[in-house]
N, C-alpha and C. Protein backbone atom coordinates (compact mmCIF):
# COMPACT_ATOMS: atom_id res chain seq x y z
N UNK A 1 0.84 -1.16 0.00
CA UNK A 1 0.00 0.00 0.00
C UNK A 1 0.89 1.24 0.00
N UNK A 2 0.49 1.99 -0.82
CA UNK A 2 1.59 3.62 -0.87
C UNK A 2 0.75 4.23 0.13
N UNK A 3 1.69 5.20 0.87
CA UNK A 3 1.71 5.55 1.90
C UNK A 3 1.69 7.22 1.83
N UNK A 4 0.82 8.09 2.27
CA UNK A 4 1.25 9.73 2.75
C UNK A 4 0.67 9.48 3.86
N UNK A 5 1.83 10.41 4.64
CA UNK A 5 1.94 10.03 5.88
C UNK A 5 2.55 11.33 6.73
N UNK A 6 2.10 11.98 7.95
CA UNK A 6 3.22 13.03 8.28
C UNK A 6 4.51 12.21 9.58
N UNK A 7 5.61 12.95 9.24
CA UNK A 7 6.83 12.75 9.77
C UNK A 7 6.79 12.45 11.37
N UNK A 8 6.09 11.55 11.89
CA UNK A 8 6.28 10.95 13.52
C UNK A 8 7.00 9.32 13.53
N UNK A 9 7.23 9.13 14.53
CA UNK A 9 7.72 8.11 15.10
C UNK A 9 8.51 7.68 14.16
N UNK A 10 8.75 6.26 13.64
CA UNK A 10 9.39 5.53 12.73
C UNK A 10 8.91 5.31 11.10
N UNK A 11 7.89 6.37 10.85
CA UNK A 11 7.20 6.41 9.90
C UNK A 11 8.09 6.39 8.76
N UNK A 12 8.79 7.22 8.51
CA UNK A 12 9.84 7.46 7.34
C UNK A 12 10.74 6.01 7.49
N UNK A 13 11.23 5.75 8.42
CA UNK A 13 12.01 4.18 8.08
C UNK A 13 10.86 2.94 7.80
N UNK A 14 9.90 3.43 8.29
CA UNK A 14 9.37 2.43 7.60
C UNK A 14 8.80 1.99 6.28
N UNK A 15 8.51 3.33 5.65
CA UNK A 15 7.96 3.34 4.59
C UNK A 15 9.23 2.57 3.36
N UNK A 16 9.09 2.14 2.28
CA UNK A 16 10.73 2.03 1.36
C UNK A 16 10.88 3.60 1.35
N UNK A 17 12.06 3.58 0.32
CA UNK A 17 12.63 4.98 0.29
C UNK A 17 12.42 5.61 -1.00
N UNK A 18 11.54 4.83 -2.01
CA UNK A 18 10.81 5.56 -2.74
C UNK A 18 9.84 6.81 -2.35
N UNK A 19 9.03 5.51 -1.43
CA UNK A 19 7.77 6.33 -0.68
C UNK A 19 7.99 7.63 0.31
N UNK A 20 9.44 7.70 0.74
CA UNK A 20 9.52 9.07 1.55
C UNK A 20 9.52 10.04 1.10
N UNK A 21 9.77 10.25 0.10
CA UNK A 21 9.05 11.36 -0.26
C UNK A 21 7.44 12.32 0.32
N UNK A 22 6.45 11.16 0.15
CA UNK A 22 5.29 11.41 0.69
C UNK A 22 5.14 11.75 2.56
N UNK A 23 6.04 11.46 3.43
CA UNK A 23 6.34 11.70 4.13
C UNK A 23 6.91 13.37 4.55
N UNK A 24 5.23 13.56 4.91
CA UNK A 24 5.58 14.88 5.05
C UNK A 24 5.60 15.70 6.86
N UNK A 25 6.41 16.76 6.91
CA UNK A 25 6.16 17.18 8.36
C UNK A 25 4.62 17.83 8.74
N UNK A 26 4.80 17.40 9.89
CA UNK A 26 3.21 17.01 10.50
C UNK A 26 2.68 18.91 10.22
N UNK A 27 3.12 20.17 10.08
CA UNK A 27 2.64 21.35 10.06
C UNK A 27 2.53 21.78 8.78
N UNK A 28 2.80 20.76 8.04
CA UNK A 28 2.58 20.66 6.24
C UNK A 28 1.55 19.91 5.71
N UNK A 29 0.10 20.66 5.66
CA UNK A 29 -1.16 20.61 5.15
C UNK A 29 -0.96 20.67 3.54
N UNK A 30 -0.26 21.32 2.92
CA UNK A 30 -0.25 21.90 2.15
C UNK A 30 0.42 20.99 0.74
N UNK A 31 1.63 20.36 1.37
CA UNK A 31 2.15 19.20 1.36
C UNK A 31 1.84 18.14 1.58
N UNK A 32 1.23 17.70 2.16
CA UNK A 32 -0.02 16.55 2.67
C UNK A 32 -0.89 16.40 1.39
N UNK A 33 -1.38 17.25 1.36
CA UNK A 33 -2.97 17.61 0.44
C UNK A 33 -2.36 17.32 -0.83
N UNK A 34 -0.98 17.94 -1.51
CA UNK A 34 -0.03 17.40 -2.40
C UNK A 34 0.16 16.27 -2.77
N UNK A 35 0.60 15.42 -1.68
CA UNK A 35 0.90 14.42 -2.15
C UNK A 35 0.01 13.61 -2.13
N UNK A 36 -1.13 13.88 -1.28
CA UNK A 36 -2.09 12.72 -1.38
C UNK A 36 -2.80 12.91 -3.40
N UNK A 37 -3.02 13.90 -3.29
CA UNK A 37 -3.43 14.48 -4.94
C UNK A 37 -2.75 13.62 -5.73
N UNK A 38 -1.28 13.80 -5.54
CA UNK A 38 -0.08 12.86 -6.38
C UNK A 38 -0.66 11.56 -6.60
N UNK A 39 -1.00 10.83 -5.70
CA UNK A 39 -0.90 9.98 -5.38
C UNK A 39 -2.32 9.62 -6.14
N UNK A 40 -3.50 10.42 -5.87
CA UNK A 40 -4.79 9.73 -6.11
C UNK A 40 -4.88 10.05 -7.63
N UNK A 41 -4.22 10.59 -8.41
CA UNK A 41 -3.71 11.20 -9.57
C UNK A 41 -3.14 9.91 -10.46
N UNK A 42 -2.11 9.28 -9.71
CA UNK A 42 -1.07 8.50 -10.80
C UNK A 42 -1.32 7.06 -10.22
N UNK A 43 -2.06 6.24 -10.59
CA UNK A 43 -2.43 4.76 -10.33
C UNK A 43 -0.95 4.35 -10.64
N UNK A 44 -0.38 4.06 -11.28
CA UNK A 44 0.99 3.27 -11.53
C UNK A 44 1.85 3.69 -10.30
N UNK A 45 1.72 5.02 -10.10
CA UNK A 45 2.72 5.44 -8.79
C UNK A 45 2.26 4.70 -7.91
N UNK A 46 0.90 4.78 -7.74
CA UNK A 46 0.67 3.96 -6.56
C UNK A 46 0.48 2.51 -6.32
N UNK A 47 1.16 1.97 -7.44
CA UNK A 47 1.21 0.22 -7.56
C UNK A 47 2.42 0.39 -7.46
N UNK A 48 3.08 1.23 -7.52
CA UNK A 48 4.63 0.77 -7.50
C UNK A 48 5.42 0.85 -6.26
N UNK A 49 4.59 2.15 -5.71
CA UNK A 49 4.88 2.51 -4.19
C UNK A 49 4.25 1.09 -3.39
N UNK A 50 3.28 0.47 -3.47
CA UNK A 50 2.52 -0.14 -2.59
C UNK A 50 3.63 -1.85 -2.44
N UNK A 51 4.16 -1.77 -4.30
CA UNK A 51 4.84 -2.93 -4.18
C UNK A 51 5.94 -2.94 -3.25
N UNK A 52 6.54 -1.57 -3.36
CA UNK A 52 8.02 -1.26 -2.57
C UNK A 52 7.57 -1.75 -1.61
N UNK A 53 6.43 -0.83 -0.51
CA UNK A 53 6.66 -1.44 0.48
C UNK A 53 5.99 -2.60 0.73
N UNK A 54 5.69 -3.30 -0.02
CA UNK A 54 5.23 -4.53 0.40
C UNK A 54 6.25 -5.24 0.79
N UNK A 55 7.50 -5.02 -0.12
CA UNK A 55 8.65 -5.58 0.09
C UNK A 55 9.29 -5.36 1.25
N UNK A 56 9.57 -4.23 1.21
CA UNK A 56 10.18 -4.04 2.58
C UNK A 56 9.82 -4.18 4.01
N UNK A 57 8.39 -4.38 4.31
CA UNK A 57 8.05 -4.81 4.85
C UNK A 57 8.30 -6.36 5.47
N UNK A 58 7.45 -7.26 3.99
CA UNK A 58 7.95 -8.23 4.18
C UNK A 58 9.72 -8.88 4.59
N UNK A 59 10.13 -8.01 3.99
CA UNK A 59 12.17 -8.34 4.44
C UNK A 59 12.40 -7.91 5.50
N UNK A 60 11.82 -6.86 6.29
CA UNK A 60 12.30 -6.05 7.69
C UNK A 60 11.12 -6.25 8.52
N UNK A 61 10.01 -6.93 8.72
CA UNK A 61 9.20 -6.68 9.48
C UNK A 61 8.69 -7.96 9.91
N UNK A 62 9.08 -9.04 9.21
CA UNK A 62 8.12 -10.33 9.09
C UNK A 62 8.11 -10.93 10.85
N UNK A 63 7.74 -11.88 10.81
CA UNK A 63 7.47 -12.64 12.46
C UNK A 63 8.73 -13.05 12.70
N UNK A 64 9.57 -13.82 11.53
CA UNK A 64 10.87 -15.05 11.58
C UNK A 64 11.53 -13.89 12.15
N UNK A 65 12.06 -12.63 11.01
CA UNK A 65 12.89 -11.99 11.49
C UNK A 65 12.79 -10.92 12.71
N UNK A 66 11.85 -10.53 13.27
CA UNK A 66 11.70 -10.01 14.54
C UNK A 66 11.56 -10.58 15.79
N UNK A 67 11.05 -11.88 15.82
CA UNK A 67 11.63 -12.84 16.69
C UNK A 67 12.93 -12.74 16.59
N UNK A 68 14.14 -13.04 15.59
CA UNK A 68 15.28 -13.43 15.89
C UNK A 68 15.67 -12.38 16.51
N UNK A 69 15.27 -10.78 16.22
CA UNK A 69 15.99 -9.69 17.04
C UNK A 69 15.86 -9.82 18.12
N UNK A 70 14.20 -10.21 18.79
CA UNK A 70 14.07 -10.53 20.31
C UNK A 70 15.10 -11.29 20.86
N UNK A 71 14.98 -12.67 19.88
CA UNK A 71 15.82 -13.63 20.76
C UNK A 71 17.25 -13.09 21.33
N UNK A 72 18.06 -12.61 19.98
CA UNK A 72 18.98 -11.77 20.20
C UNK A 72 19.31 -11.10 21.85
N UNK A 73 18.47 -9.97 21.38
CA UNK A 73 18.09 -9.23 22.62
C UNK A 73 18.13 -9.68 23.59
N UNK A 74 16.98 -11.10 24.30
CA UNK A 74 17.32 -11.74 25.50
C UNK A 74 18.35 -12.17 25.71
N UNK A 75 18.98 -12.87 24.38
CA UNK A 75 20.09 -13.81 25.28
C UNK A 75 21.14 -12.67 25.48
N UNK A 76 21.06 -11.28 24.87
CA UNK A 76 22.71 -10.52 25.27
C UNK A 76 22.48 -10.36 26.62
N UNK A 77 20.99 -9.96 27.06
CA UNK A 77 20.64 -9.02 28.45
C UNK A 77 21.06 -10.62 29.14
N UNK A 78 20.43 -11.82 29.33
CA UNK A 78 20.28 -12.98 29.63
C UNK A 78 21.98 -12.99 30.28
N UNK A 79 22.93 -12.93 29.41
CA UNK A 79 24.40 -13.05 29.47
C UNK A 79 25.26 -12.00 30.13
N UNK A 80 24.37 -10.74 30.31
CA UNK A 80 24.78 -10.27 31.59
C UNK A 80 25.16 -10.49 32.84
């Protein structure tokens, strides 16, 4: 799914880095309203954005690999 979005938390890393662009700061209406236009404007942009992050998602976000960071995590604190 392509994404406009304003600039909080981990929003921008999460999006791919096509899509940051649309990532706008939260006192930018103006910019907002922009890119969503962009966006509801160019169907291909927005299959292409949606694929990115599908991807990246799937590679940085999935269950396998965020478990392994947990596990990680415990056993360093664990080995304290």
């Amino acid at each position: 799914m392509p994404a406009i979005a304003t600039d909080v938390g981990d929003v921008r890393e999460i999006v791919s880095a096509d899509n940051r662009p649309f990532v706008v700061s939260v006192a930018d209406e103006d910019g907002f309203a922009a890119g969503l236009r962009h966006l509801l404007e160019d169907a291909a942009l927005r299959r292409r954005l949606g694929a990115a992050n599908r991807e990246r998602v799937a590679a940085q976000y999935s269950f396998a690999r965020c478990a392994g960071h947990y596990a990680d995590l415990y056993a360093r604190v664990a080995a304290r």
